[in-house]
Protein backbone atom coordinates (compact mmCIF):
# COMPACT_ATOMS: atom_id res chain seq x y z
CA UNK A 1 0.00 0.00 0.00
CA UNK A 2 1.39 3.39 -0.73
CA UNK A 3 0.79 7.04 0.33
CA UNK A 4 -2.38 7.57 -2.52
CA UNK A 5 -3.91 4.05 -1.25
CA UNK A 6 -3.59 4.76 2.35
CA UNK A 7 -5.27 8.04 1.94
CA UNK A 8 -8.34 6.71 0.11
CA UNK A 9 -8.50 3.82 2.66
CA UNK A 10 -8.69 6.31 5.51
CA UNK A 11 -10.90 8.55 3.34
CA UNK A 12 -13.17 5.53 2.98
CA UNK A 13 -13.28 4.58 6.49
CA UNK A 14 -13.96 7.91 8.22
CA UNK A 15 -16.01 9.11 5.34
CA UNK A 16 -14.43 12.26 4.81
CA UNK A 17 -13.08 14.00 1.85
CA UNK A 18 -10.08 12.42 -0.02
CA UNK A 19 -7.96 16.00 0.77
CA UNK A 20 -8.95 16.26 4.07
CA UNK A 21 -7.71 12.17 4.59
CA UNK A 22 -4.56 13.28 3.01
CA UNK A 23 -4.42 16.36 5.59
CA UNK A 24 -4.67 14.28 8.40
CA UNK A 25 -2.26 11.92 7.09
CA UNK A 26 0.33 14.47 6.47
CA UNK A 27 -0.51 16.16 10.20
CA UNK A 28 0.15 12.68 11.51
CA UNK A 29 3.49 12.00 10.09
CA UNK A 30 4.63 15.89 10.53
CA UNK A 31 3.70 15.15 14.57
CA UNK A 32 5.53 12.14 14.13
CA UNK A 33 8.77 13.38 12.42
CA UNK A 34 8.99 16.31 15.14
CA UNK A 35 8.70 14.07 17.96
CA UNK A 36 11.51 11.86 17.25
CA UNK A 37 12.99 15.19 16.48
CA UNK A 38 12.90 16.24 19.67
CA UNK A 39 14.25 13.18 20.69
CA UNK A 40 11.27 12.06 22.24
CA UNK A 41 9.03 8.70 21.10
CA UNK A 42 5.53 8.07 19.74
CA UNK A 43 3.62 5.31 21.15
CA UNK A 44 0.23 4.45 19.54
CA UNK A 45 -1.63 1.88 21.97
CA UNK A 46 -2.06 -0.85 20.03
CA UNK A 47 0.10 -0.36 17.21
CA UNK A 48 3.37 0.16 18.11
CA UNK A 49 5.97 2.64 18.85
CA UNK A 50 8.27 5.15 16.94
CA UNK A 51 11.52 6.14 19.04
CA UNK A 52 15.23 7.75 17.61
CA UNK A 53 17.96 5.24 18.00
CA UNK A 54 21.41 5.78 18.19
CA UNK A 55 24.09 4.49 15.66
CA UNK A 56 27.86 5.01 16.21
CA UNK A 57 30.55 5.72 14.60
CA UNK A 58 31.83 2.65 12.67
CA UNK A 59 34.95 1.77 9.98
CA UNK A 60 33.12 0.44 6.94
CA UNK A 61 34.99 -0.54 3.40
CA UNK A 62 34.24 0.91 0.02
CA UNK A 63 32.72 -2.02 -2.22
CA UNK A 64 34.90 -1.13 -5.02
CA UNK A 65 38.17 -0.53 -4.02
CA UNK A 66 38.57 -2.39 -0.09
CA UNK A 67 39.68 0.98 1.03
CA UNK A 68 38.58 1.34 4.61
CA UNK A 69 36.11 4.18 5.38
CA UNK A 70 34.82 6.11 8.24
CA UNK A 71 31.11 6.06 9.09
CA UNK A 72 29.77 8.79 11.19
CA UNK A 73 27.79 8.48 13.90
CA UNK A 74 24.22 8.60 13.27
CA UNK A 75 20.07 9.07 14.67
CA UNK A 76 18.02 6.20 13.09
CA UNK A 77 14.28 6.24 13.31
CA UNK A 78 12.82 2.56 15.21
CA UNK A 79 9.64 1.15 15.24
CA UNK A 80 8.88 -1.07 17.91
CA UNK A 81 4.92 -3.15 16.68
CA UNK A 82 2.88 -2.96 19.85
CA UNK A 83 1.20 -6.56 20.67
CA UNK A 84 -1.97 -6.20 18.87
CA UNK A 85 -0.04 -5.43 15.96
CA UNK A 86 1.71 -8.61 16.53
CA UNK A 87 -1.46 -10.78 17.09
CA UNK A 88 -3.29 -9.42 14.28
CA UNK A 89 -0.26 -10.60 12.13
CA UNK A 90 -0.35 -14.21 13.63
């Protein structure tokens, strides 16, 4: 399912208007992107959770030639599935 899918699905299911489904879907991952952010984690009951992880810095090797490379130190975006999630998959 993409972005245009997900949008009519929730347009569907609420009944609203396809641009105001695709304004609440946009609200929801702009409140979600300036969370983690923040540094601080989403947790939808139910669903799961969004949180910023922490990658560091590493020596990695170039593909093409061996040649050893540094890696910076990095935030990652996680998403831990809550246990309905789970159970609805199983």
């Amino acid at each position: 399912m993409n972005k245009t899918e997900l949008i009519d699905h929730i347009a569907q299911q609420a009944d609203i208007s396809k641009a105001a489904a695709g304004r609440a879907l946009d609200a929801v991952i702009a409140g979600v992107k300036n969370t983690l952010k923040k540094g601080d984690s989403v947790t939808l009951v139910g669903f799961g959770t969004f949180a910023v992880g922490k990658r560091t810095a590493r020596t990695g090797r170039n593909p093409r030639t061996g040649a050893a490379i540094k890696i910076k130190a990095a935030k990652v975006p996680k998403f831990r599935p809550g246990k309905a999630l789970k159970d609805a998959l199983n």
